[in-house]
PDB file of N, CA and C in Angstrom:
ATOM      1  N   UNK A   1       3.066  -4.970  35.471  1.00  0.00           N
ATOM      2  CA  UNK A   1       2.376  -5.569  34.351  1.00  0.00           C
ATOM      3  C   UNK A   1       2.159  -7.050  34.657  1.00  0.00           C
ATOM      4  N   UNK A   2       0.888  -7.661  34.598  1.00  0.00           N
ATOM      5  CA  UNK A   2       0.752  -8.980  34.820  1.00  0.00           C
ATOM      6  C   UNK A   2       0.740  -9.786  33.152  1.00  0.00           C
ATOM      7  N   UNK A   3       0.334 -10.909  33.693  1.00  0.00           N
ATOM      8  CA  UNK A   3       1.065 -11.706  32.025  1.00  0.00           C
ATOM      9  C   UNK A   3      -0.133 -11.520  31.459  1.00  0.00           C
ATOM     10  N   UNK A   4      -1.414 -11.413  32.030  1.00  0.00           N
ATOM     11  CA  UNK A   4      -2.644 -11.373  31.244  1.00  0.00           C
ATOM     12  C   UNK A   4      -2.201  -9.984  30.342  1.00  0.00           C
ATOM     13  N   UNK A   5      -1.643  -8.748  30.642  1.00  0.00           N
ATOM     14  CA  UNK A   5      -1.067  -7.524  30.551  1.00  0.00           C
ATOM     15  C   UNK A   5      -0.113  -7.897  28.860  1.00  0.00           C
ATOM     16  N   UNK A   6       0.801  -8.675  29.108  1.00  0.00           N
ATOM     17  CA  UNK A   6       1.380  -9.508  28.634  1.00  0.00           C
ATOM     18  C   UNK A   6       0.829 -10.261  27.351  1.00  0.00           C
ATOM     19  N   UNK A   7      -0.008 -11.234  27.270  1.00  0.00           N
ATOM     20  CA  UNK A   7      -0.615 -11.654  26.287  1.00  0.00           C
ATOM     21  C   UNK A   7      -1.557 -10.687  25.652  1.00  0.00           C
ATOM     22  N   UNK A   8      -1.880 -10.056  26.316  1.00  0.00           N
ATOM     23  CA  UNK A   8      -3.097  -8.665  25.436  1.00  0.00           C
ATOM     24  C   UNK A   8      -2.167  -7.960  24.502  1.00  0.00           C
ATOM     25  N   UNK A   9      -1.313  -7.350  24.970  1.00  0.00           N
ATOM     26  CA  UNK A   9       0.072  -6.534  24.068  1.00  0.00           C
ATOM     27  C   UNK A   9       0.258  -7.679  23.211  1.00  0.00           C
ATOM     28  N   UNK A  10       0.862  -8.721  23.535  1.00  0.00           N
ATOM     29  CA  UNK A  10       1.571  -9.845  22.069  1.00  0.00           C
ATOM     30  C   UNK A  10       0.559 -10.393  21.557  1.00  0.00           C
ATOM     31  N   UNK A  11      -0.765 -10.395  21.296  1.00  0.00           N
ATOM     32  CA  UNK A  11      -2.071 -10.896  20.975  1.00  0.00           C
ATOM     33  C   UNK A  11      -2.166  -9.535  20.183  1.00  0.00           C
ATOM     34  N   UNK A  12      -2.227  -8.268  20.955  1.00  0.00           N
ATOM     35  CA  UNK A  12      -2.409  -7.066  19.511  1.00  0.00           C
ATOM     36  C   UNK A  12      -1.613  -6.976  18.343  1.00  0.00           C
ATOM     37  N   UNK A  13      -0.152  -6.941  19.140  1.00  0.00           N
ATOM     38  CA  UNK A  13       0.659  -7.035  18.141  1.00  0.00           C
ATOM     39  C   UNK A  13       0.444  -7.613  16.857  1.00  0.00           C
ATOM     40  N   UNK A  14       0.889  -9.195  17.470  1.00  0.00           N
ATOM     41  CA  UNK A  14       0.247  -9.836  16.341  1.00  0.00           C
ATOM     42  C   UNK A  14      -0.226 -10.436  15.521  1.00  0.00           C
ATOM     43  N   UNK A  15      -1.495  -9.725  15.850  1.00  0.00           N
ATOM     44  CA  UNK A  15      -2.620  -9.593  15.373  1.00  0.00           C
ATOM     45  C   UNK A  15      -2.986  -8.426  14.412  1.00  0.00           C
ATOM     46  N   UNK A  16      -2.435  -7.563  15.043  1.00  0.00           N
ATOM     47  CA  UNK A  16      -2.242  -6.498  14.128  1.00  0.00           C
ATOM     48  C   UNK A  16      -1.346  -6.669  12.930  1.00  0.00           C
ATOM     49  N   UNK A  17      -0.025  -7.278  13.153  1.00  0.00           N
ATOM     50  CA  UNK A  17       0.325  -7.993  11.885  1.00  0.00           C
ATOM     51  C   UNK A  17       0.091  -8.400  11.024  1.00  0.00           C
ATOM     52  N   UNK A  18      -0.388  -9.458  11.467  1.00  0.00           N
ATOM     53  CA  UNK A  18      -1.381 -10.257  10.696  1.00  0.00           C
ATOM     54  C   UNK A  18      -1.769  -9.576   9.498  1.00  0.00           C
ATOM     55  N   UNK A  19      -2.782  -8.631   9.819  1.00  0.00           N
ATOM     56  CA  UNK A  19      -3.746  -8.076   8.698  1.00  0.00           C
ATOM     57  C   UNK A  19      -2.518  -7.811   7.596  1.00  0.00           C
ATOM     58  N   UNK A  20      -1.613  -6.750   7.887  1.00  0.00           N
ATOM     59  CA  UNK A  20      -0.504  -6.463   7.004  1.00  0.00           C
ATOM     60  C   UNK A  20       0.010  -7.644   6.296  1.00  0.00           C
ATOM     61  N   UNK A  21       0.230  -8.833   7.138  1.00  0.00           N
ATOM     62  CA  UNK A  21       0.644  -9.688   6.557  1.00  0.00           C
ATOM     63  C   UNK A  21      -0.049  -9.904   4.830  1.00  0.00           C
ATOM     64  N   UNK A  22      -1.309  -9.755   4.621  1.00  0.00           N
ATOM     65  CA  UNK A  22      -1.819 -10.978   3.921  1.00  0.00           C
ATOM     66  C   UNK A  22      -1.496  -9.610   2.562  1.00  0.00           C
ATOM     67  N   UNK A  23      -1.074  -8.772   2.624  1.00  0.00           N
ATOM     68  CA  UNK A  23      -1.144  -7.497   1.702  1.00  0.00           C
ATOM     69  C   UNK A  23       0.376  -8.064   0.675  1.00  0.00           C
ATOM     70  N   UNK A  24       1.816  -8.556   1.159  1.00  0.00           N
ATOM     71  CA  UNK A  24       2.161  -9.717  -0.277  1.00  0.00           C
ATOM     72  C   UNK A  24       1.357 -10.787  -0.433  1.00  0.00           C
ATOM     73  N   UNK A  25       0.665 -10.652   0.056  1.00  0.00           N
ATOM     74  CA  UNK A  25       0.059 -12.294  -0.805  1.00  0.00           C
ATOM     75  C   UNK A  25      -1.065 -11.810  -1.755  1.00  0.00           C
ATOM     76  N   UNK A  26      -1.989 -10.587  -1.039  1.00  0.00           N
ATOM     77  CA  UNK A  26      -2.872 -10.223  -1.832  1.00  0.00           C
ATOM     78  C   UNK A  26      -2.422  -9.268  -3.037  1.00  0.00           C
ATOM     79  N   UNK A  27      -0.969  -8.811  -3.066  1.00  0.00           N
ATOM     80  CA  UNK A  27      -0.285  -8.037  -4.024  1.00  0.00           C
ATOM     81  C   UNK A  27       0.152  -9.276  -4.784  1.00  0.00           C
ATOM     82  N   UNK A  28       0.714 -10.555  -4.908  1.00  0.00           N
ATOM     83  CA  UNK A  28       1.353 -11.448  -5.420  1.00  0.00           C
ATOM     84  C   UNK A  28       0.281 -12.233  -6.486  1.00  0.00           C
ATOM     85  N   UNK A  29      -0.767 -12.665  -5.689  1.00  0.00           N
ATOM     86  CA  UNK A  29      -2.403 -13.018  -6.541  1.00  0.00           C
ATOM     87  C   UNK A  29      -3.030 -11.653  -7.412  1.00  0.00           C
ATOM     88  N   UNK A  30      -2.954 -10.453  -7.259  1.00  0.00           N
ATOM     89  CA  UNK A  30      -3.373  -9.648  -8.030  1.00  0.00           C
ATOM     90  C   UNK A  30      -2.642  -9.301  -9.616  1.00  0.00           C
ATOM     91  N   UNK A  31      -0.960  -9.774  -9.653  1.00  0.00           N
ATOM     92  CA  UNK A  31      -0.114  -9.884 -10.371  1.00  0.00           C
ATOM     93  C   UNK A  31      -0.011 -10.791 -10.950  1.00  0.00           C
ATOM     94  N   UNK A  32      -0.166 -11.695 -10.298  1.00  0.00           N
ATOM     95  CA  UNK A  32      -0.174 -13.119 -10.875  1.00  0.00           C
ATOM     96  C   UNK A  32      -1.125 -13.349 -12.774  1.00  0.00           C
ATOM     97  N   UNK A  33      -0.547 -14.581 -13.140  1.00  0.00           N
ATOM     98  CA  UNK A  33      -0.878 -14.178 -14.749  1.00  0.00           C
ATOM     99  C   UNK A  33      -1.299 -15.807 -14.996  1.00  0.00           C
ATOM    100  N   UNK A  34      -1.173 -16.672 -14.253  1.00  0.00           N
ATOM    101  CA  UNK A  34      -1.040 -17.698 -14.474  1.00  0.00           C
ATOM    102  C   UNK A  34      -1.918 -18.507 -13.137  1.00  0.00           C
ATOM    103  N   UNK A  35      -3.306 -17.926 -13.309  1.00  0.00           N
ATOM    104  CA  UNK A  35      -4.325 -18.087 -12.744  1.00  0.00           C
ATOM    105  C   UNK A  35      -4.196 -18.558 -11.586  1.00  0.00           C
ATOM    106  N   UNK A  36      -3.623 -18.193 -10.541  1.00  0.00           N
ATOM    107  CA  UNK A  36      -2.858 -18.127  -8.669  1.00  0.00           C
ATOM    108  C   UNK A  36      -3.105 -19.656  -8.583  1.00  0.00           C
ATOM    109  N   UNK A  37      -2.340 -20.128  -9.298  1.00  0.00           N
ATOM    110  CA  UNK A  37      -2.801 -21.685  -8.986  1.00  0.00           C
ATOM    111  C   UNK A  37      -2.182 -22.030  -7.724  1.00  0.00           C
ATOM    112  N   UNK A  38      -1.432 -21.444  -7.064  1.00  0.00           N
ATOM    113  CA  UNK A  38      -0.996 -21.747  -5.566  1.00  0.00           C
ATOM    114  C   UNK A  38      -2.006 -21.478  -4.607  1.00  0.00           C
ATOM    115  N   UNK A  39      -3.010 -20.682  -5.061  1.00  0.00           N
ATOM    116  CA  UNK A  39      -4.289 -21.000  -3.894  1.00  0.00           C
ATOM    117  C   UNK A  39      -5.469 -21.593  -3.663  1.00  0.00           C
ATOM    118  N   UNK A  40      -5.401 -22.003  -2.679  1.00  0.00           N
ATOM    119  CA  UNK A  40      -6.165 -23.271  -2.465  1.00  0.00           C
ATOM    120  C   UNK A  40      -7.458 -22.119  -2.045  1.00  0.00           C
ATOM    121  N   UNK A  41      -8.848 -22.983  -2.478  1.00  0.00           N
ATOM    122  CA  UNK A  41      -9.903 -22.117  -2.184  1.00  0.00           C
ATOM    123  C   UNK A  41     -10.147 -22.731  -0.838  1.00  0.00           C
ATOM    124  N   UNK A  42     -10.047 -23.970  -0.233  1.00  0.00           N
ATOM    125  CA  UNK A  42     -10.714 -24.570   0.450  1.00  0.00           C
ATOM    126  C   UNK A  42      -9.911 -23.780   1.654  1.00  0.00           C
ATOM    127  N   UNK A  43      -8.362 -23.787   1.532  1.00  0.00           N
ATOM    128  CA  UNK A  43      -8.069 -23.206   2.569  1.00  0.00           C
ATOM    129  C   UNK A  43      -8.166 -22.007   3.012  1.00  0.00           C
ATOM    130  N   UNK A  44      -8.152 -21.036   1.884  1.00  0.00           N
ATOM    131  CA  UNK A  44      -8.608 -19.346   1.708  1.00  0.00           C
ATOM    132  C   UNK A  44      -9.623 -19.651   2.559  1.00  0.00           C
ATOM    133  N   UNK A  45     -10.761 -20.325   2.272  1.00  0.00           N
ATOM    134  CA  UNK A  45     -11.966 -20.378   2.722  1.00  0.00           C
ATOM    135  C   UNK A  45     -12.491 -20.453   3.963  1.00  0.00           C
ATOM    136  N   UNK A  46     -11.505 -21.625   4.358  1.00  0.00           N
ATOM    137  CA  UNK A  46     -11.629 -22.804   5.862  1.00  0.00           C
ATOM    138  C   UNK A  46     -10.908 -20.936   6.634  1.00  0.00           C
ATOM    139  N   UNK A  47      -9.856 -20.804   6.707  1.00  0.00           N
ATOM    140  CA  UNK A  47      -9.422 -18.797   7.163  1.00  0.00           C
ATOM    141  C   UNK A  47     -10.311 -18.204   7.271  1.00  0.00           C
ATOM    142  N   UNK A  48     -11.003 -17.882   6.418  1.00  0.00           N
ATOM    143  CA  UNK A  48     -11.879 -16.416   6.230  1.00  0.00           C
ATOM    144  C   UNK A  48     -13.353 -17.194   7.251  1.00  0.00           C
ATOM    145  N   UNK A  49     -13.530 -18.397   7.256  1.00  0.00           N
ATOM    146  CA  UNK A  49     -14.903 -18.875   7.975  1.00  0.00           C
ATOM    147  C   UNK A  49     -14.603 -18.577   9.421  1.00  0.00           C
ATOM    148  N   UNK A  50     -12.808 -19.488   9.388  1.00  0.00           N
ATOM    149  CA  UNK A  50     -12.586 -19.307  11.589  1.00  0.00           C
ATOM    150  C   UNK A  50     -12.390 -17.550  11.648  1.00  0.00           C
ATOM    151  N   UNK A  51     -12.023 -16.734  10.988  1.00  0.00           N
ATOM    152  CA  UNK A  51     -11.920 -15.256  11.171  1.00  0.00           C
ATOM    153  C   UNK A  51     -13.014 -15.084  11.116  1.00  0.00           C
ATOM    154  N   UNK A  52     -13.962 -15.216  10.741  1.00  0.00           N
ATOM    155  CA  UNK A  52     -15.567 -14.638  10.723  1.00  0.00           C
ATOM    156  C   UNK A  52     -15.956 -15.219  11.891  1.00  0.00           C
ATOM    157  N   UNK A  53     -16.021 -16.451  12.210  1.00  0.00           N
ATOM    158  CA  UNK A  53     -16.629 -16.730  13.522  1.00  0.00           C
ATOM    159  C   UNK A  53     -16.202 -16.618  14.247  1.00  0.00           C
ATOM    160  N   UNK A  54     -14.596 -16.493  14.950  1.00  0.00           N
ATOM    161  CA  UNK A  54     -14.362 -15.434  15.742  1.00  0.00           C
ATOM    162  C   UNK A  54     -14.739 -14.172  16.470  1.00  0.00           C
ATOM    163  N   UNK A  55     -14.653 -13.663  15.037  1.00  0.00           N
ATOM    164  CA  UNK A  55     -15.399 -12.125  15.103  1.00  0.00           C
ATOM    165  C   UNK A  55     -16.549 -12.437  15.608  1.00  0.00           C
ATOM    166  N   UNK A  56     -17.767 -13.064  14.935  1.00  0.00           N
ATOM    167  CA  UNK A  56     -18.894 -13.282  15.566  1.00  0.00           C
ATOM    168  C   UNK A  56     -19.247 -13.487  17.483  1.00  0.00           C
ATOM    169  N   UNK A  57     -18.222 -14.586  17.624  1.00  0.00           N
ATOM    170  CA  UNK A  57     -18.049 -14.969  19.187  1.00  0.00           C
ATOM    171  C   UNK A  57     -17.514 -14.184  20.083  1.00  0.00           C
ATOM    172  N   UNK A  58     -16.415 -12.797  19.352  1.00  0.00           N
ATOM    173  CA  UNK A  58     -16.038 -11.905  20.216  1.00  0.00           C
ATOM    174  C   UNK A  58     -16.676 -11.127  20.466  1.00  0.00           C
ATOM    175  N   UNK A  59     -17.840 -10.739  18.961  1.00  0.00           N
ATOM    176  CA  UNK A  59     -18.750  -9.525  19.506  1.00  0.00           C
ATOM    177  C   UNK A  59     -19.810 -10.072  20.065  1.00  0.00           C
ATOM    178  N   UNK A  60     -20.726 -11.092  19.582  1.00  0.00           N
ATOM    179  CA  UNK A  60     -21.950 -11.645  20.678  1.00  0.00           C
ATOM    180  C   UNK A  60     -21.982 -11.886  21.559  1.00  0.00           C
ATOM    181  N   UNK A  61     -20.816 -12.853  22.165  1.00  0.00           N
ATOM    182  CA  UNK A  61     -20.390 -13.507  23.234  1.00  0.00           C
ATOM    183  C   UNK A  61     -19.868 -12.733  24.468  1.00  0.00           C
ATOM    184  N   UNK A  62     -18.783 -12.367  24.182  1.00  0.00           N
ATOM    185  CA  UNK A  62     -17.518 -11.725  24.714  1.00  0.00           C
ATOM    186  C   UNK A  62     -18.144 -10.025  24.563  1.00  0.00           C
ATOM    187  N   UNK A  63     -19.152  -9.932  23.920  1.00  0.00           N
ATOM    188  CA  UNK A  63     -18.803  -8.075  23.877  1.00  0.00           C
ATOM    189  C   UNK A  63     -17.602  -7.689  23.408  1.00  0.00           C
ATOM    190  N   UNK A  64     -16.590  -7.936  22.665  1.00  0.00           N
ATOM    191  CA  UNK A  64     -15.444  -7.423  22.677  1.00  0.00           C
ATOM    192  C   UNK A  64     -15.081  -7.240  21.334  1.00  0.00           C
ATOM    193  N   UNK A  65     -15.458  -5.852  21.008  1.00  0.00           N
ATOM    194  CA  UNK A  65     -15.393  -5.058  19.790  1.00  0.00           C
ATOM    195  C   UNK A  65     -13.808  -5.089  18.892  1.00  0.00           C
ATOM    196  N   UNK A  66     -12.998  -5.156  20.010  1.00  0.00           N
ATOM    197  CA  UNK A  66     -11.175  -4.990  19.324  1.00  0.00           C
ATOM    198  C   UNK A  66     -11.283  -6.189  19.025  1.00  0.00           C
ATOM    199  N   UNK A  67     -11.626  -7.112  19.250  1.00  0.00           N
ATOM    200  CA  UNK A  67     -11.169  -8.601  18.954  1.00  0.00           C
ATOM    201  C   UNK A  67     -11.878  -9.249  17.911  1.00  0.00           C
ATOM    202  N   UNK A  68     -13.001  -8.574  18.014  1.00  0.00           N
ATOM    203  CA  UNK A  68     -14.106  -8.993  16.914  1.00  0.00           C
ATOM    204  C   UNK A  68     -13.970  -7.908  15.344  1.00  0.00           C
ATOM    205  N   UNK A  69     -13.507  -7.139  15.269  1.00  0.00           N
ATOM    206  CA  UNK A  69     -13.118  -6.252  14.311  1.00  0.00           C
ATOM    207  C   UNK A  69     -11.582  -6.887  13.765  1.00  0.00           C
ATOM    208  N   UNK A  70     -10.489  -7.160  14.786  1.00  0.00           N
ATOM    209  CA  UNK A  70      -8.796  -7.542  14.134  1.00  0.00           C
ATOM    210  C   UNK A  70      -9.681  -9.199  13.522  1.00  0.00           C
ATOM    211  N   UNK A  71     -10.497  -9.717  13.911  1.00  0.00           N
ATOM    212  CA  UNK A  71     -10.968 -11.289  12.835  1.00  0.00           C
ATOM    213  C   UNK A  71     -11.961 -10.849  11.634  1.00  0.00           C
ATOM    214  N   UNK A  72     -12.138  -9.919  11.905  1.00  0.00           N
ATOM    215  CA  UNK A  72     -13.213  -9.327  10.913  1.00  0.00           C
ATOM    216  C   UNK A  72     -12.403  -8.726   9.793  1.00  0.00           C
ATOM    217  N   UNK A  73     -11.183  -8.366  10.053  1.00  0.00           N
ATOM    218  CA  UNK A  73     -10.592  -7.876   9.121  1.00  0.00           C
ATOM    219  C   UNK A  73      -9.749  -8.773   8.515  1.00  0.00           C
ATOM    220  N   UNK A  74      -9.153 -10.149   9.209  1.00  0.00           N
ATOM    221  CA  UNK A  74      -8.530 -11.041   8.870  1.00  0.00           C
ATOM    222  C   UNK A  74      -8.980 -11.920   7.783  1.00  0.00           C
ATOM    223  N   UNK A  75     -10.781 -12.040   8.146  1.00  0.00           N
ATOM    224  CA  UNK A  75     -11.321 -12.478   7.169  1.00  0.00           C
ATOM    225  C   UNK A  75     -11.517 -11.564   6.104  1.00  0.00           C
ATOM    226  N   UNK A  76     -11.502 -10.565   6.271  1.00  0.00           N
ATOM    227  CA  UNK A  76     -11.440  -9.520   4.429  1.00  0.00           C
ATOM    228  C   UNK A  76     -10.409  -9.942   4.028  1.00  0.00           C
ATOM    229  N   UNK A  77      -9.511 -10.099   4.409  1.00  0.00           N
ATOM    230  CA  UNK A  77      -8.158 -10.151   3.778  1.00  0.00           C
ATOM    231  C   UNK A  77      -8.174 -11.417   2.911  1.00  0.00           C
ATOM    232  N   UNK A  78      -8.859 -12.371   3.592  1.00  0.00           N
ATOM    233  CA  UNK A  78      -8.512 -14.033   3.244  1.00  0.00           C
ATOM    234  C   UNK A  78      -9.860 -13.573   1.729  1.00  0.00           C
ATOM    235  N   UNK A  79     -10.973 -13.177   2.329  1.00  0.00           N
ATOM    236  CA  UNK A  79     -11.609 -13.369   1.048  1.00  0.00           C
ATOM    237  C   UNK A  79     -11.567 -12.488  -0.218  1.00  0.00           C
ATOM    238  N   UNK A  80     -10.669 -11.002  -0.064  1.00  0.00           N
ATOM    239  CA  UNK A  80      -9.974 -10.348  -0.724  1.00  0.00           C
ATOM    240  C   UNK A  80      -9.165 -11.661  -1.849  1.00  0.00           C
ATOM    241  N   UNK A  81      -8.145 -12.464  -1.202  1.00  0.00           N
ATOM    242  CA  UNK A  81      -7.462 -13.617  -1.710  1.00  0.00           C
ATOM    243  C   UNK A  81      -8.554 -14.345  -2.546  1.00  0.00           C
ATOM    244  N   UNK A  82      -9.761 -14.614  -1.907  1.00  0.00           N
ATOM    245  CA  UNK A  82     -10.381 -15.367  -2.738  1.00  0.00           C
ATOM    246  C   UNK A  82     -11.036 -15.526  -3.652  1.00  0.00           C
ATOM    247  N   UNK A  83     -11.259 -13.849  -3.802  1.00  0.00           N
ATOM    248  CA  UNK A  83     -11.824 -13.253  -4.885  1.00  0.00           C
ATOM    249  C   UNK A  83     -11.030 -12.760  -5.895  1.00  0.00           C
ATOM    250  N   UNK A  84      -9.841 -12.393  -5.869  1.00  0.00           N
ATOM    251  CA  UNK A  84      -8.949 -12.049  -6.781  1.00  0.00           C
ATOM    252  C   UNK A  84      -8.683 -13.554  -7.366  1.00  0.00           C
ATOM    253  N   UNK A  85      -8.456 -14.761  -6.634  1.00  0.00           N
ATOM    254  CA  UNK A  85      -7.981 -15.620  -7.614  1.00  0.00           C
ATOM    255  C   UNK A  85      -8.728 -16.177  -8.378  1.00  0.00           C
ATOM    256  N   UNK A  86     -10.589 -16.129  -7.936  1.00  0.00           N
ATOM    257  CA  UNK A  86     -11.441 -16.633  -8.883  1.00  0.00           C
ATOM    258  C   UNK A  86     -11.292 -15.377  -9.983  1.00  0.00           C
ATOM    259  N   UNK A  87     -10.983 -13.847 -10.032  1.00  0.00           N
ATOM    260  CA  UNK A  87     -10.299 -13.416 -11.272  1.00  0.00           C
ATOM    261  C   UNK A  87      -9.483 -13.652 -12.372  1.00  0.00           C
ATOM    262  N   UNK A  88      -8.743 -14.265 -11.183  1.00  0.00           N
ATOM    263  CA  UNK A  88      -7.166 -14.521 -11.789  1.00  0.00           C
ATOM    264  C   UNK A  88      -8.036 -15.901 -12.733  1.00  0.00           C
ATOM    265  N   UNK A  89      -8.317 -16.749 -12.191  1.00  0.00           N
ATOM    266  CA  UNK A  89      -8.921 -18.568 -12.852  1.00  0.00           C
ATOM    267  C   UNK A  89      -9.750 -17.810 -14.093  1.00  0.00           C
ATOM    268  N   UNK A  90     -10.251 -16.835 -14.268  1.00  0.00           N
ATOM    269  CA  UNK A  90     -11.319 -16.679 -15.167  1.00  0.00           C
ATOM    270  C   UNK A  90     -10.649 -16.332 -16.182  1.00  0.00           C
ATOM    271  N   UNK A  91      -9.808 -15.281 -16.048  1.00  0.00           N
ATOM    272  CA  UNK A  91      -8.834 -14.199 -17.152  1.00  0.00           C
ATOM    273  C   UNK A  91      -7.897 -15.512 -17.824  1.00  0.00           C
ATOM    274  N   UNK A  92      -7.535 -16.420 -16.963  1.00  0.00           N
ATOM    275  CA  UNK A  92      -6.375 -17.781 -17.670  1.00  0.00           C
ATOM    276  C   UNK A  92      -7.712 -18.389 -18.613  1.00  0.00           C
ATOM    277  N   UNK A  93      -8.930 -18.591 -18.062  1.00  0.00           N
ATOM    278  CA  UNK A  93     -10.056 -19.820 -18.543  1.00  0.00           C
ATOM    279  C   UNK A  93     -10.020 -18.916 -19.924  1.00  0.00           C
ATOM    280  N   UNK A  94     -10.013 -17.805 -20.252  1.00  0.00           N
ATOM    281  CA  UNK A  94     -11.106 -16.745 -21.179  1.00  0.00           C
ATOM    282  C   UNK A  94      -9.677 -16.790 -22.273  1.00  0.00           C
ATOM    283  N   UNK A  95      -8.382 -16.391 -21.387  1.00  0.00           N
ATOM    284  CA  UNK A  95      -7.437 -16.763 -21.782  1.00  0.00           C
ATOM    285  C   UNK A  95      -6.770 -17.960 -23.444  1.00  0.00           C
ATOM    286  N   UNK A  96      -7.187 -19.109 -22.519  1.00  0.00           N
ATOM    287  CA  UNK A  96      -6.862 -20.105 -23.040  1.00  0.00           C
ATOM    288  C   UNK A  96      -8.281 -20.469 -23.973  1.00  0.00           C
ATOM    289  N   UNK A  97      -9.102 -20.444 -23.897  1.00  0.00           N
ATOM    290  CA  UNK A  97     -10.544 -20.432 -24.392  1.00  0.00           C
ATOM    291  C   UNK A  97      -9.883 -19.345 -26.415  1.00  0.00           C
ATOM    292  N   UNK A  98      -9.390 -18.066 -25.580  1.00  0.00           N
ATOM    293  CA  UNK A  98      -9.473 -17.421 -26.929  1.00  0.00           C
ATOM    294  C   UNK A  98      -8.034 -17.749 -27.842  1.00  0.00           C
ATOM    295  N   UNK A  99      -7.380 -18.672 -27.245  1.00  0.00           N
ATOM    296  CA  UNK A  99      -5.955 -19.090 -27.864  1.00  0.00           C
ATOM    297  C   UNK A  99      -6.578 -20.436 -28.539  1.00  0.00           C
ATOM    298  N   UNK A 100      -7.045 -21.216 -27.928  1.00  0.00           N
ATOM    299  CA  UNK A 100      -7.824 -22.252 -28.719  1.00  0.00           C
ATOM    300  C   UNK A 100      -8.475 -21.974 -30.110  1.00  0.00           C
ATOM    301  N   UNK A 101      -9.577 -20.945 -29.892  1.00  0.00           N
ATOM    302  CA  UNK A 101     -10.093 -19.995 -31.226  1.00  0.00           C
ATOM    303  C   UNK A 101      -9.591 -19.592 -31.768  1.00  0.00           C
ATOM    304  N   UNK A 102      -8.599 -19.290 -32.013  1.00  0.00           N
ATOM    305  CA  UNK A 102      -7.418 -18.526 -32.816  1.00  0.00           C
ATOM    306  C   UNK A 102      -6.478 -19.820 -33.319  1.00  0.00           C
ATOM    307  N   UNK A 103      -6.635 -20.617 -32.524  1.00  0.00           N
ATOM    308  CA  UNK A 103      -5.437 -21.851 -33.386  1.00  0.00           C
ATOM    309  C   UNK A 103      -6.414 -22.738 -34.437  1.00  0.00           C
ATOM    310  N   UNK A 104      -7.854 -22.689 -34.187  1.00  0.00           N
ATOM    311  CA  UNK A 104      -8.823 -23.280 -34.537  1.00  0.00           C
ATOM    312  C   UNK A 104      -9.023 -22.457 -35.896  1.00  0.00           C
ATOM    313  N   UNK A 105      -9.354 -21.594 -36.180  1.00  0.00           N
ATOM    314  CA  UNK A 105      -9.140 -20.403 -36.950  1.00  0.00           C
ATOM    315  C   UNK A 105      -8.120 -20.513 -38.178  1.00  0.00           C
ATOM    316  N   UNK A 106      -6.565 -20.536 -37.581  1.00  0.00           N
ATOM    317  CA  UNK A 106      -5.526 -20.670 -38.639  1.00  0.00           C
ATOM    318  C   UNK A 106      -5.107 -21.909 -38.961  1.00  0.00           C
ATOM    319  N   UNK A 107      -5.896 -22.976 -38.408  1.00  0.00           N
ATOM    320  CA  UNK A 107      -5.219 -24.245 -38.986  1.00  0.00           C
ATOM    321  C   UNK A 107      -4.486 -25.023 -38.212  1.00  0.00           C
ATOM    322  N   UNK A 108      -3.909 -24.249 -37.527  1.00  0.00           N
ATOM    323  CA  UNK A 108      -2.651 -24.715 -36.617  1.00  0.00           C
ATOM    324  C   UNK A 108      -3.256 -25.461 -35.526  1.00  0.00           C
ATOM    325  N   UNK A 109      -4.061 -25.513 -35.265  1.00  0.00           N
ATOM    326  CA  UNK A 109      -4.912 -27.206 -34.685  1.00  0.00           C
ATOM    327  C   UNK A 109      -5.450 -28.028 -35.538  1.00  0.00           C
ATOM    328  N   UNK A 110      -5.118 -28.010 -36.063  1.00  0.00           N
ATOM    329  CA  UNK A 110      -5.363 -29.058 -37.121  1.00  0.00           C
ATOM    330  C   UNK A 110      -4.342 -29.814 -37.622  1.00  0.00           C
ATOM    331  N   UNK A 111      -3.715 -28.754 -37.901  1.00  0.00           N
ATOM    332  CA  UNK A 111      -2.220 -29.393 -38.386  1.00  0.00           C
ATOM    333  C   UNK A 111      -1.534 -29.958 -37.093  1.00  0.00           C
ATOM    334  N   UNK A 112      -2.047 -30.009 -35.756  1.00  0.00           N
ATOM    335  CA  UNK A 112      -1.084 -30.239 -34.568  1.00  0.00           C
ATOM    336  C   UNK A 112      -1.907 -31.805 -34.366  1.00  0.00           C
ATOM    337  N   UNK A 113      -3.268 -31.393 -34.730  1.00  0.00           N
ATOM    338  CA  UNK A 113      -3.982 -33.319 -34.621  1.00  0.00           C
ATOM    339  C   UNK A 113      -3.961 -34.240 -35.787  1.00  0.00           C
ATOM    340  N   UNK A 114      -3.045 -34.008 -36.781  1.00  0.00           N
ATOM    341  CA  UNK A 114      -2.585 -35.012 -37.728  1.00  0.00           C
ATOM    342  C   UNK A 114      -1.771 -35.632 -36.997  1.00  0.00           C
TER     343      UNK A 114
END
């Protein structure tokens, strides 16, 4: 086995990880109730762009379908993340929006801005 042999195996590995990896995080943001304020879009984002262009450079470039599919999937994962938390931001916005209306309603904002 040469090391090129070597880095191909610990490069699948993981890489293959990877993908699994992002499945607590994308289980943790789907649960989440308190609009995933731990994720950053820019960085979700800045992920899912170098996994896409990856992919892009492995399959145009390189021809190389395994390599361009494990970034292709890395980036689902990241924008999986990024789409659940603009859920998550909306359900808190709609959230807090209809708790406002309801305090507006019984008084109890009113009585809180005396």
């Amino acid at each position: 086995m040469t090391t090129a042999d070597v880095a191909f195996y610990l490069f699948s590995v993981f890489n293959g990880l990877r993908v699994f990896s992002y499945l607590p995080q994308i289980y943790c943001v789907a649960r989440d109730t308190g609009g995933a304020a731990v994720i950053s879009y820019w960085t979700w984002g800045l992920w899912a762009a170098a996994n896409a262009s990856t992919a892009a450079y492995a399959f145009l470039s390189l021809g190389d379908l395994p390599l361009a599919v494990i970034n292709l999937l890395n980036s689902v994962c990241c924008a999986i993340v990024i789409g659940l938390t603009v859920v998550k931001r909306q359900q808190l916005s709609r959230r807090h929006a209809q708790g406002l209306g309801e305090r507006r309603r019984t008084g109890a904002l009113a009585h809180a801005e005396q």
